[in-house]
N, C-alpha and C. Protein backbone atom coordinates (compact mmCIF):
# COMPACT_ATOMS: atom_id res chain seq x y z
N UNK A 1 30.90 -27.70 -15.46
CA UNK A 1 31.85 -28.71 -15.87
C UNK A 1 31.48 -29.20 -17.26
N UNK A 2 32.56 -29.29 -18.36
CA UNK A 2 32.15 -29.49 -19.68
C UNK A 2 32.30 -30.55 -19.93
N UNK A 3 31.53 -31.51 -20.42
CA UNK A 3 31.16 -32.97 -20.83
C UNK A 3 31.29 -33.86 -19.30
N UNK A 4 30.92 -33.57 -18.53
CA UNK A 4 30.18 -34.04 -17.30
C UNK A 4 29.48 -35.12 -17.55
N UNK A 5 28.43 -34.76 -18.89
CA UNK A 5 27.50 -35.71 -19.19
C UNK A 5 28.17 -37.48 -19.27
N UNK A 6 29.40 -37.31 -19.40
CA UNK A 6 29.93 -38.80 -20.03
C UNK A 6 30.08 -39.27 -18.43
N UNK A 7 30.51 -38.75 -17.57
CA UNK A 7 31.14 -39.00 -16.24
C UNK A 7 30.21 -40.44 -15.76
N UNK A 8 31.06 -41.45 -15.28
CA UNK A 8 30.52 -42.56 -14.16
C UNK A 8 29.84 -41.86 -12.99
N UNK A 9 28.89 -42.40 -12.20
CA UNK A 9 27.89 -41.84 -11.37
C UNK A 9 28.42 -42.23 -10.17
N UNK A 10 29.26 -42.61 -9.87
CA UNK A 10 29.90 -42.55 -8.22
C UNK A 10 30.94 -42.08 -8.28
N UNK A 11 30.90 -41.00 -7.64
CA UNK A 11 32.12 -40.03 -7.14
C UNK A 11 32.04 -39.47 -6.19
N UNK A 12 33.78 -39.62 -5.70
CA UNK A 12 34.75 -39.11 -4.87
C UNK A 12 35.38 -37.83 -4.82
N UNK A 13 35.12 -36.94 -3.72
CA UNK A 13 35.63 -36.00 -3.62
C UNK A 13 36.79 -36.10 -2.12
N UNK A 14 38.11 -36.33 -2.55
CA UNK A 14 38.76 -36.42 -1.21
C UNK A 14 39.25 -34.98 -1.18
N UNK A 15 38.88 -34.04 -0.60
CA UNK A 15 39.13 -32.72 -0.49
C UNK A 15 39.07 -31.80 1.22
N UNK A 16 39.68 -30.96 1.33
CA UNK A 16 39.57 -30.08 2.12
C UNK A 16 38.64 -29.39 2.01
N UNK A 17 38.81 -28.26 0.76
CA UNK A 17 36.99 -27.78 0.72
C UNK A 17 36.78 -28.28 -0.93
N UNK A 18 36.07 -28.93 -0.59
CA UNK A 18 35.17 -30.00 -2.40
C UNK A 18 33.97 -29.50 -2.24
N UNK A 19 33.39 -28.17 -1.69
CA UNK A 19 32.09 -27.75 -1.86
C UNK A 19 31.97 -27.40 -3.61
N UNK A 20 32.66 -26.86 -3.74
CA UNK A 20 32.49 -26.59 -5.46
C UNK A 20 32.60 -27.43 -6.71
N UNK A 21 33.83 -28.68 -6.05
CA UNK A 21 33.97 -29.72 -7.14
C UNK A 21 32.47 -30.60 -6.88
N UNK A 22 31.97 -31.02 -5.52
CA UNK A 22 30.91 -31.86 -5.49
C UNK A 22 29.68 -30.86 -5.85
N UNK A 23 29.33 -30.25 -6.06
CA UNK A 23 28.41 -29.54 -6.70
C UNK A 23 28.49 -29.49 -7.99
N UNK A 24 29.07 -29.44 -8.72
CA UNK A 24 29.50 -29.55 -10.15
C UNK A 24 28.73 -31.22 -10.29
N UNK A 25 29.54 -31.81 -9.82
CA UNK A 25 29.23 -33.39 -10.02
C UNK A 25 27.57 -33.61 -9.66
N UNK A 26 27.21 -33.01 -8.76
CA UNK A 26 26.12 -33.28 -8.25
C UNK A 26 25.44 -33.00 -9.59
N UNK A 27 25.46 -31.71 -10.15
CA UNK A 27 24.93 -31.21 -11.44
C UNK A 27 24.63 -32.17 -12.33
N UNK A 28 25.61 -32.68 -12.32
CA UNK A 28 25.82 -33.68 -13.98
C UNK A 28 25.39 -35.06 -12.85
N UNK A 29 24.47 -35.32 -12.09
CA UNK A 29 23.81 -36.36 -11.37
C UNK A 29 24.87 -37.57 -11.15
N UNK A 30 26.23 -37.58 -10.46
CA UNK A 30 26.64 -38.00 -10.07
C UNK A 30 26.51 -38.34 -8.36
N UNK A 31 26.41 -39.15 -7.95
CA UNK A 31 26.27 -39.16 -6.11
C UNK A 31 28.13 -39.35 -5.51
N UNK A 32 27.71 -38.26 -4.95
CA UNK A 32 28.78 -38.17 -4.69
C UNK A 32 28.92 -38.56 -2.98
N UNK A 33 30.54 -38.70 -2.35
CA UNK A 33 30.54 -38.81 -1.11
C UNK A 33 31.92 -38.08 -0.93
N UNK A 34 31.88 -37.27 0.11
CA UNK A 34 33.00 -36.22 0.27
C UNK A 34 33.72 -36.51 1.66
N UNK A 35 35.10 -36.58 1.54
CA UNK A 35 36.21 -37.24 2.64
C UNK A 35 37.08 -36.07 2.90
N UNK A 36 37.87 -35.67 4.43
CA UNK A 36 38.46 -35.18 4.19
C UNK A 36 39.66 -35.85 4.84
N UNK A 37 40.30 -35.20 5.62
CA UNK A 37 41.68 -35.46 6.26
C UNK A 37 41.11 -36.60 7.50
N UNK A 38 39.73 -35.95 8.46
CA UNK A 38 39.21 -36.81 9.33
C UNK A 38 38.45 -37.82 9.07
N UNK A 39 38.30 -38.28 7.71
CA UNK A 39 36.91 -38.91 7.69
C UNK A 39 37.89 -40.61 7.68
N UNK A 40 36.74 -41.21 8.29
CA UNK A 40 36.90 -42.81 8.77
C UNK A 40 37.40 -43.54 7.46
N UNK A 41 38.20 -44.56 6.99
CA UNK A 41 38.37 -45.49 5.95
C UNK A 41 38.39 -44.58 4.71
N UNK A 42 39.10 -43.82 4.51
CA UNK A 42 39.48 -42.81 3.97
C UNK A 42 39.49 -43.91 2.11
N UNK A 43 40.57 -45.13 2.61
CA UNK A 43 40.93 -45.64 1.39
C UNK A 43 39.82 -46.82 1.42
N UNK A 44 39.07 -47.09 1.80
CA UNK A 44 37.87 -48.02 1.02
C UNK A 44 36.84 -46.86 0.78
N UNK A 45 36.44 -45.88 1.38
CA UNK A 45 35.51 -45.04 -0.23
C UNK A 45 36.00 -44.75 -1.15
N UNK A 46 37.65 -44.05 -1.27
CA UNK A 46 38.05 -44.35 -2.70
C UNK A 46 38.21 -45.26 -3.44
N UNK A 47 38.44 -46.53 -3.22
CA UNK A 47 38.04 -47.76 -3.96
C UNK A 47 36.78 -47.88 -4.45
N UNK A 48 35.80 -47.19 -3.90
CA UNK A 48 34.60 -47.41 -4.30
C UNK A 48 34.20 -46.37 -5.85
N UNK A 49 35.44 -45.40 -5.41
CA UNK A 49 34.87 -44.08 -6.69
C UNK A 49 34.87 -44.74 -8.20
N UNK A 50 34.49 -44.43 -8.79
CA UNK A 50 34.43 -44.32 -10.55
C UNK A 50 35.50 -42.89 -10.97
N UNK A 51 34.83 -42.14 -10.32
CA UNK A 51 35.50 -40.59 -10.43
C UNK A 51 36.19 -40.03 -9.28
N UNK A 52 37.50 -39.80 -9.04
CA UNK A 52 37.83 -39.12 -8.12
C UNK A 52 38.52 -37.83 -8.42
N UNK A 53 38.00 -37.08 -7.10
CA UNK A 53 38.70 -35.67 -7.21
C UNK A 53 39.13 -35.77 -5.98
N UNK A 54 40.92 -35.47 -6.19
CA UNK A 54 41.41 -35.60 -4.96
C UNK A 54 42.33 -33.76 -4.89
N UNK A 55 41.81 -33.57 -3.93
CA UNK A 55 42.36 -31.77 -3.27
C UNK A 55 42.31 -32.01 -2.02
N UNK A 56 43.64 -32.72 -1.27
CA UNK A 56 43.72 -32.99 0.17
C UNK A 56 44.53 -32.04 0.72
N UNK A 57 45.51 -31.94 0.01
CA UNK A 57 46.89 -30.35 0.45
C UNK A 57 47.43 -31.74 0.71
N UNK A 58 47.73 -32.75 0.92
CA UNK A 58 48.81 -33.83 0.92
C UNK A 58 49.56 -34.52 -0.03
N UNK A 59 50.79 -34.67 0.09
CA UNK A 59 51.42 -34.74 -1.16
C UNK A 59 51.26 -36.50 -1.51
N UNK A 60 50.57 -37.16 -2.16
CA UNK A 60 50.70 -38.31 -2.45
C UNK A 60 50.21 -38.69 -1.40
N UNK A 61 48.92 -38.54 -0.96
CA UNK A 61 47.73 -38.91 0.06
C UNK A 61 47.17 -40.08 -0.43
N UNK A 62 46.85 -40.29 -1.48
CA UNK A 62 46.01 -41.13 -2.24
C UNK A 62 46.70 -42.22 -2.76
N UNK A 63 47.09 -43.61 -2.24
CA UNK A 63 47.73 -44.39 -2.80
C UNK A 63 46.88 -45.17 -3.94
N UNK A 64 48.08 -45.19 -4.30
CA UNK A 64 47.30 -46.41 -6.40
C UNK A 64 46.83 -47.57 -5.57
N UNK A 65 47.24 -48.33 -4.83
CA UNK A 65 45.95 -49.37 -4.73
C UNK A 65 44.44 -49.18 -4.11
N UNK A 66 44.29 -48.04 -3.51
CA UNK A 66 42.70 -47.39 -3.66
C UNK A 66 42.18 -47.11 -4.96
N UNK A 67 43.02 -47.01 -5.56
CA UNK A 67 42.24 -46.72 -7.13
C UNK A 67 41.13 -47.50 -7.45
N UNK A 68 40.21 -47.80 -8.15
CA UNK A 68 39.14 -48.58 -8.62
C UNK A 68 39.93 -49.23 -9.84
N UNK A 69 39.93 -50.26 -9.90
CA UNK A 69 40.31 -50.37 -11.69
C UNK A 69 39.28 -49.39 -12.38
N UNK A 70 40.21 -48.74 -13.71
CA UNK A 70 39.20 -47.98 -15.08
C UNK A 70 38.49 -46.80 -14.03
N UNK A 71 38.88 -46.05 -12.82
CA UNK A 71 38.20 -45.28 -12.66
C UNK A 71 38.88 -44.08 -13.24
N UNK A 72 38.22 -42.45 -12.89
CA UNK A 72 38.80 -41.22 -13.49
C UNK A 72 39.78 -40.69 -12.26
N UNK A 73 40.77 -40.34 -12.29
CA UNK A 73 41.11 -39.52 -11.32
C UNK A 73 41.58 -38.37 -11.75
N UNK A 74 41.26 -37.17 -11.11
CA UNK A 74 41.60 -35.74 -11.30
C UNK A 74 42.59 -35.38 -9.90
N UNK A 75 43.31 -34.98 -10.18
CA UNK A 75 44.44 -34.93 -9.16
C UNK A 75 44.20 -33.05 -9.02
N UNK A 76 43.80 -32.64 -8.19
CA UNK A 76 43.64 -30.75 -7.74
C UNK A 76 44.97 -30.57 -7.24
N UNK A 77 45.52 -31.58 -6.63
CA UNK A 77 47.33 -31.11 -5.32
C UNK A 77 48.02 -30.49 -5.99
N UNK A 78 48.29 -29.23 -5.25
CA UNK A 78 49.76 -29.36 -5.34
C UNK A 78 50.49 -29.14 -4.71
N UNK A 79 51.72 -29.97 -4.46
CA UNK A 79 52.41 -30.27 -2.83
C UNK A 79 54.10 -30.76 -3.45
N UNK A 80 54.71 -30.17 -2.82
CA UNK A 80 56.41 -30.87 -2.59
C UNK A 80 56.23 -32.06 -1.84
N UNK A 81 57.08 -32.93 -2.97
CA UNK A 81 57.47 -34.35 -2.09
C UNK A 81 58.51 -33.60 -1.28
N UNK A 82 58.70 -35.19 -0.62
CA UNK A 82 60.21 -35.11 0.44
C UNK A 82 60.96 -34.95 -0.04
N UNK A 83 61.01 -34.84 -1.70
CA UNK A 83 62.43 -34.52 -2.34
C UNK A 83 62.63 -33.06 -3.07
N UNK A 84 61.58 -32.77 -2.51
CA UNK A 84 61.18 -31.17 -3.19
C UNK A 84 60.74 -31.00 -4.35
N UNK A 85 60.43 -32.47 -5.06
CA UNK A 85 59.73 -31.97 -6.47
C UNK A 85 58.34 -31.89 -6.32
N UNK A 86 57.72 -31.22 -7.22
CA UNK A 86 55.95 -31.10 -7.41
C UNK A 86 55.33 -32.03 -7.29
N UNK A 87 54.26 -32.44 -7.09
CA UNK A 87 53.53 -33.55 -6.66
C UNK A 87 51.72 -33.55 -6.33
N UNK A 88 50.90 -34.10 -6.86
CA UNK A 88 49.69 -33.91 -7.10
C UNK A 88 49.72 -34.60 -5.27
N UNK A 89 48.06 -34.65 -4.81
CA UNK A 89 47.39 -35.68 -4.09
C UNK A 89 47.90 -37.25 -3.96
N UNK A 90 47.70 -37.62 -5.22
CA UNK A 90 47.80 -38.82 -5.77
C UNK A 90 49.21 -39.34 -5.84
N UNK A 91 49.49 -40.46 -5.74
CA UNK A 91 50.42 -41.65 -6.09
C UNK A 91 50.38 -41.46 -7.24
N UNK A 92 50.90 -40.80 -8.46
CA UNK A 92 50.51 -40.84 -9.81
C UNK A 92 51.27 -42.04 -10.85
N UNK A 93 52.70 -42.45 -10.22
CA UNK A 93 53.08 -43.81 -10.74
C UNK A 93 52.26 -45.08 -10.09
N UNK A 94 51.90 -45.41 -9.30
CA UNK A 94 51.44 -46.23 -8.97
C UNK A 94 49.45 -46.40 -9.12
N UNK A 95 48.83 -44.79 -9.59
CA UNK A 95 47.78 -44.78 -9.65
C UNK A 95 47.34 -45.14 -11.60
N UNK A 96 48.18 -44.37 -11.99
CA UNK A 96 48.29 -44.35 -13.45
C UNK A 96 48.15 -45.96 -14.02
N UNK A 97 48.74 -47.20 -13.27
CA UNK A 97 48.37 -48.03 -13.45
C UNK A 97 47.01 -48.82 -13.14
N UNK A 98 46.25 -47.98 -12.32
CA UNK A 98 44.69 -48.91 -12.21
C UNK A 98 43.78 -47.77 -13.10
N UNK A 99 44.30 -46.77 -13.25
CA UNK A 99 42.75 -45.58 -13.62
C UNK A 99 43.09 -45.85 -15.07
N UNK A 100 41.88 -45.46 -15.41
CA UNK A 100 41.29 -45.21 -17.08
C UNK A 100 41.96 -43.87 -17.52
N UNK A 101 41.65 -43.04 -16.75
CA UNK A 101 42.17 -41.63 -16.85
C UNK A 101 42.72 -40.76 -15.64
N UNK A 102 43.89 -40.10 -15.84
CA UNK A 102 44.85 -39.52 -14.59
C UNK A 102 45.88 -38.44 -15.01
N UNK A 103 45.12 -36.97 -14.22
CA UNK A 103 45.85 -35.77 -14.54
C UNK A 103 47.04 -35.93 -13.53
N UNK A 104 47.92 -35.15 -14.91
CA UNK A 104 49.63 -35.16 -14.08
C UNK A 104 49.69 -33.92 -13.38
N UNK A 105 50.18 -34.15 -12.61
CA UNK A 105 50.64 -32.74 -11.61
C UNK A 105 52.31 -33.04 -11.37
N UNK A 106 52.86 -31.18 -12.32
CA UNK A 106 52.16 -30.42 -12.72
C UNK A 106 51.62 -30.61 -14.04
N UNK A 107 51.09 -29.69 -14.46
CA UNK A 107 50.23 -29.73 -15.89
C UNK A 107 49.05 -30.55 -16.51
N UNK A 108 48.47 -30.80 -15.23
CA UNK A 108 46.98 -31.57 -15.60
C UNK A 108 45.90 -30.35 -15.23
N UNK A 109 45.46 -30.20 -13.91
CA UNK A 109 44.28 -29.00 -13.88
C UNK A 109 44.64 -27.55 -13.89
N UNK A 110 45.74 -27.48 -14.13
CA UNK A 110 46.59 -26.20 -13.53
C UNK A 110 46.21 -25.33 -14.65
N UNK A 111 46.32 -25.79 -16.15
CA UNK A 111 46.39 -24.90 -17.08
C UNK A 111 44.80 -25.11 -17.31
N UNK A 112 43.97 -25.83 -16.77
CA UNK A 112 42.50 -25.54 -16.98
C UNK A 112 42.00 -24.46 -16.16
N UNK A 113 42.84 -24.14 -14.50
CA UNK A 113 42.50 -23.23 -14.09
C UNK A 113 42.75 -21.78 -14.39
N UNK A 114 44.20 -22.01 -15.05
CA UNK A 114 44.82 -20.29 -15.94
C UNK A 114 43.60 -19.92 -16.71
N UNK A 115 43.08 -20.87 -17.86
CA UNK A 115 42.81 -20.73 -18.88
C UNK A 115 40.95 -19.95 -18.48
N UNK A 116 40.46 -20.25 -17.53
CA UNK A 116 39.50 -18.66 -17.27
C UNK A 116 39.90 -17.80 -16.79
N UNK A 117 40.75 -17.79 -15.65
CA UNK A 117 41.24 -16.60 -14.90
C UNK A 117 41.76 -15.40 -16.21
N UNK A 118 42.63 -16.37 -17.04
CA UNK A 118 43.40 -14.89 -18.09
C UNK A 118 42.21 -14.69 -19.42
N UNK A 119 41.11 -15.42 -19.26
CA UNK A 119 39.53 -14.77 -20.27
C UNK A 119 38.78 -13.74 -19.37
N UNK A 120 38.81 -14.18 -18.10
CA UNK A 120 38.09 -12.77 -17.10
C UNK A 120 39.11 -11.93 -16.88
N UNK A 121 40.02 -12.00 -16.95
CA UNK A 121 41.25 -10.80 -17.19
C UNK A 121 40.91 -9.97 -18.09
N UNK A 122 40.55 -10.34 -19.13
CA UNK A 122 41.01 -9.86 -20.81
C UNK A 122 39.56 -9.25 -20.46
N UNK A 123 38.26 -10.26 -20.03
CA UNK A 123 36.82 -9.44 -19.99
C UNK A 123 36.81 -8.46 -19.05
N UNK A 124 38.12 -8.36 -18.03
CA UNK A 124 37.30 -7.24 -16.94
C UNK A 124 37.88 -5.88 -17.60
N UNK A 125 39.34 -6.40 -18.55
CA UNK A 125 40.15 -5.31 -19.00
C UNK A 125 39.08 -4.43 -20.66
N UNK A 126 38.21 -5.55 -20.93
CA UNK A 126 37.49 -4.44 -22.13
C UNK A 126 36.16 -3.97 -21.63
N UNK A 127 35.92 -4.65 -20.30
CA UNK A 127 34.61 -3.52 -19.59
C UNK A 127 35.22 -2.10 -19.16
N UNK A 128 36.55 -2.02 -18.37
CA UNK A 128 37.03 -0.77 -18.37
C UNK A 128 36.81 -0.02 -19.20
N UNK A 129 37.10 -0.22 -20.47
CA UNK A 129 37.20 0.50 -22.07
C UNK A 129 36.09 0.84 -22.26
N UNK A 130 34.43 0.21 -21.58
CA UNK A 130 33.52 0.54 -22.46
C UNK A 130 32.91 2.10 -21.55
């Protein structure tokens, strides 16, 4: 994870599988606490985050008044509302008002995830060549 180093030290992983996002964090010495669909008081540990990573598969799981004031949220979802449009994890009108920082879905992690997949593309396509 690149500039990790700046990250607040309590973080949230509300995820299905957050084995990879909380390891990252763990890296950059964040303590983290990981929630999923079953876990108890779901919305007072996110109040507690600084940083959240929310990857629940629920569309707008995460309501804005769990937010922390000034915390980070990274929104992983992506899910159809009831109205069939795209839709992160997150409440993103109602979260956007307590966080410091808040990826839109679509077009918040989505093009961070293209953007290795089509460099190991391009690297697996000039190992062929060699």
């Amino acid at each position: 994870m690149s500039g990790t180093r700046n990250l607040p030290r309590r973080s949230t992983c509300a995820s299905s599988a957050s084995r990879i996002s909380s390891l990252e964090l763990l890296m950059a010495r964040c303590t983290v606490t990981v929630c999923h669909s079953a876990t108890r008081d779901v919305p007072g540990i996110v109040r507690t985050a600084d940083t959240l990573v929310a990857a629940m598969g629920k569309a707008q799981f995460v309501q804005g008044d769990w937010i922390k004031p000034g915390a980070i949220v990274i929104d992983v979802g992506m899910n159809r509302s009831a109205e069939g449009r795209l839709c992160g994890d997150v409440d993103f009108a109602a979260a956007k008002e307590r966080a410091r920082w808040i990826t839109p879905v679509p077009g918040g992690v989505g093009p961070m995830t293209i953007a290795p997949l089509l460099a190991n593309t391009l690297r697996a396509a000039e190992l062929q060549d060699e």
